[in-house]
Protein backbone atom coordinates (compact mmCIF):
# COMPACT_ATOMS: atom_id res chain seq x y z
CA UNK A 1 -11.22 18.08 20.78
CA UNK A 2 -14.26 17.97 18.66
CA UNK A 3 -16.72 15.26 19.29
CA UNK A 4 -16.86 11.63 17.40
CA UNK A 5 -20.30 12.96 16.05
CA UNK A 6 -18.55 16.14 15.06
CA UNK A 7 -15.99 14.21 13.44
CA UNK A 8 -18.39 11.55 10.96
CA UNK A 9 -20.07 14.37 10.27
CA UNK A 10 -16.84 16.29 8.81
CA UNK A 11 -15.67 12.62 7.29
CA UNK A 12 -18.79 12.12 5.44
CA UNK A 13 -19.20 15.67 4.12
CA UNK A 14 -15.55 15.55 2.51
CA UNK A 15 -16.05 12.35 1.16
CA UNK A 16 -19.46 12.96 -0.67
CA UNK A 17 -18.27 15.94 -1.92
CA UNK A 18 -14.93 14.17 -3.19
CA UNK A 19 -17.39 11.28 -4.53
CA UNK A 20 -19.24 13.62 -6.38
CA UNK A 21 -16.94 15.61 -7.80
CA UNK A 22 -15.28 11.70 -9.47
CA UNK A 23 -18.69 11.10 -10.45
CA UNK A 24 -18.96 14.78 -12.49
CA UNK A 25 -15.79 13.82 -14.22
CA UNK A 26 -16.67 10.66 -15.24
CA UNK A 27 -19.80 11.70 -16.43
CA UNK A 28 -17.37 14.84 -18.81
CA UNK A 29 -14.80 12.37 -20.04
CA UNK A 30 -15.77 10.30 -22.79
CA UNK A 31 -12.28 8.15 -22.91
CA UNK A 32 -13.51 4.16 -21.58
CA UNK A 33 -9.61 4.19 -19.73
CA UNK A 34 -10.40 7.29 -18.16
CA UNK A 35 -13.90 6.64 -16.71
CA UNK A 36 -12.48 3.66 -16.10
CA UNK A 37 -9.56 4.84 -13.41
CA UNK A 38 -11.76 7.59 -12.24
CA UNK A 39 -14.35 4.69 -11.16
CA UNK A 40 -11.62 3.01 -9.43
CA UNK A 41 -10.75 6.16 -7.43
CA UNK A 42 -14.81 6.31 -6.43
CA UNK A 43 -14.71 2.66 -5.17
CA UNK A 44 -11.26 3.40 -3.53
CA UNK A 45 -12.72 6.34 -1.46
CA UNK A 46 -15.95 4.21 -0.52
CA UNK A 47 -13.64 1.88 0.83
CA UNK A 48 -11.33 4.44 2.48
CA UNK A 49 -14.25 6.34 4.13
CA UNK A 50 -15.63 2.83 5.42
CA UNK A 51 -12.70 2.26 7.23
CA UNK A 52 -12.04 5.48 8.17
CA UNK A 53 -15.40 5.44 10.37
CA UNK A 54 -15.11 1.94 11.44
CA UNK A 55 -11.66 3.60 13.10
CA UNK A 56 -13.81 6.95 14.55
CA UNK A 57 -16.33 4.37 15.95
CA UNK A 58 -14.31 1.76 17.29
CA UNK A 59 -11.54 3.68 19.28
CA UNK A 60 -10.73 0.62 21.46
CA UNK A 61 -8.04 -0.03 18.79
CA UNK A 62 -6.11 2.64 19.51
CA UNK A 63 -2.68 1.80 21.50
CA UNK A 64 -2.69 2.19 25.36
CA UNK A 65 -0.46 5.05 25.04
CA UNK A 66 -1.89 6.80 22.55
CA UNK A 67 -4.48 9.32 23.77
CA UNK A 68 -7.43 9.82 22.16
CA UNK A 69 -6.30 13.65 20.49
CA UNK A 70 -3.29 11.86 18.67
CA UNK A 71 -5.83 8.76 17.84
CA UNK A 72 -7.76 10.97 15.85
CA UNK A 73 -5.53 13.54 14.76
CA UNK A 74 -4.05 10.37 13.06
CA UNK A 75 -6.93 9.84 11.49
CA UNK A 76 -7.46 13.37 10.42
CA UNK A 77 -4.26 13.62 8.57
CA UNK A 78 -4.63 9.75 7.11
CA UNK A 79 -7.83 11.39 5.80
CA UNK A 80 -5.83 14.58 4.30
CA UNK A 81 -3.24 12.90 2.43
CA UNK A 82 -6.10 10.44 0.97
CA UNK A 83 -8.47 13.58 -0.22
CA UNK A 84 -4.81 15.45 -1.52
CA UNK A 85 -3.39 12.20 -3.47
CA UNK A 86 -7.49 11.36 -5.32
CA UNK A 87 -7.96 14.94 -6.11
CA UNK A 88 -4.24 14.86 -7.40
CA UNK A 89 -5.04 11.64 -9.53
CA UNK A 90 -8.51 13.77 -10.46
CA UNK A 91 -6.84 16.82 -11.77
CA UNK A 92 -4.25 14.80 -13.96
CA UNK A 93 -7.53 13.28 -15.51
CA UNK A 94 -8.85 16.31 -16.07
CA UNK A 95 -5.94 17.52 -16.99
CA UNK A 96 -5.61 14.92 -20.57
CA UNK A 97 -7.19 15.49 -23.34
């Protein structure tokens, strides 16, 4: 199992990258509505990758029976689906004219 360090490290990477590439295509579409939503999507990840590490950090809430590989492989794949459904949302942005 990789390390917590190890893990933040991946966490934050992903999520600046994801950040930036909202903030590129905000910064392309002109539309208010679509700036707009893709702003939305930039605060939602913030928010998401706050609690994300508060979870890495703080293991202690983790069930009794849970051991710490399916703790953070629960994690990992809450992370996944997040960074698949935004850059979803991101490509049907890009996506309208």
């Amino acid at each position: 199992m990789a390390s917590k360090r190890e893990i933040k490290k991946e966490v934050n990477f992903l999520f600046e990258e994801m950040i930036a590439d909202a903030i590129m295509i905000r910064e392309i579409k002109k539309d208010d509505e679509q700036q707009k939503t893709v702003e939305s999507l930039i605060m939602k990840s913030v928010e998401k990758h706050e609690e994300l590490v508060t979870r890495i950090n703080h293991n202690e809430t983790r069930d009794e029976k849970q051991s710490s590989k399916q703790y953070y492989g629960a994690i990992a794949k809450e992370a996944i689906d997040f960074f698949d459904d935004t850059y979803k949302q991101l490509n049907d942005i890009i996506q309208k004219k």
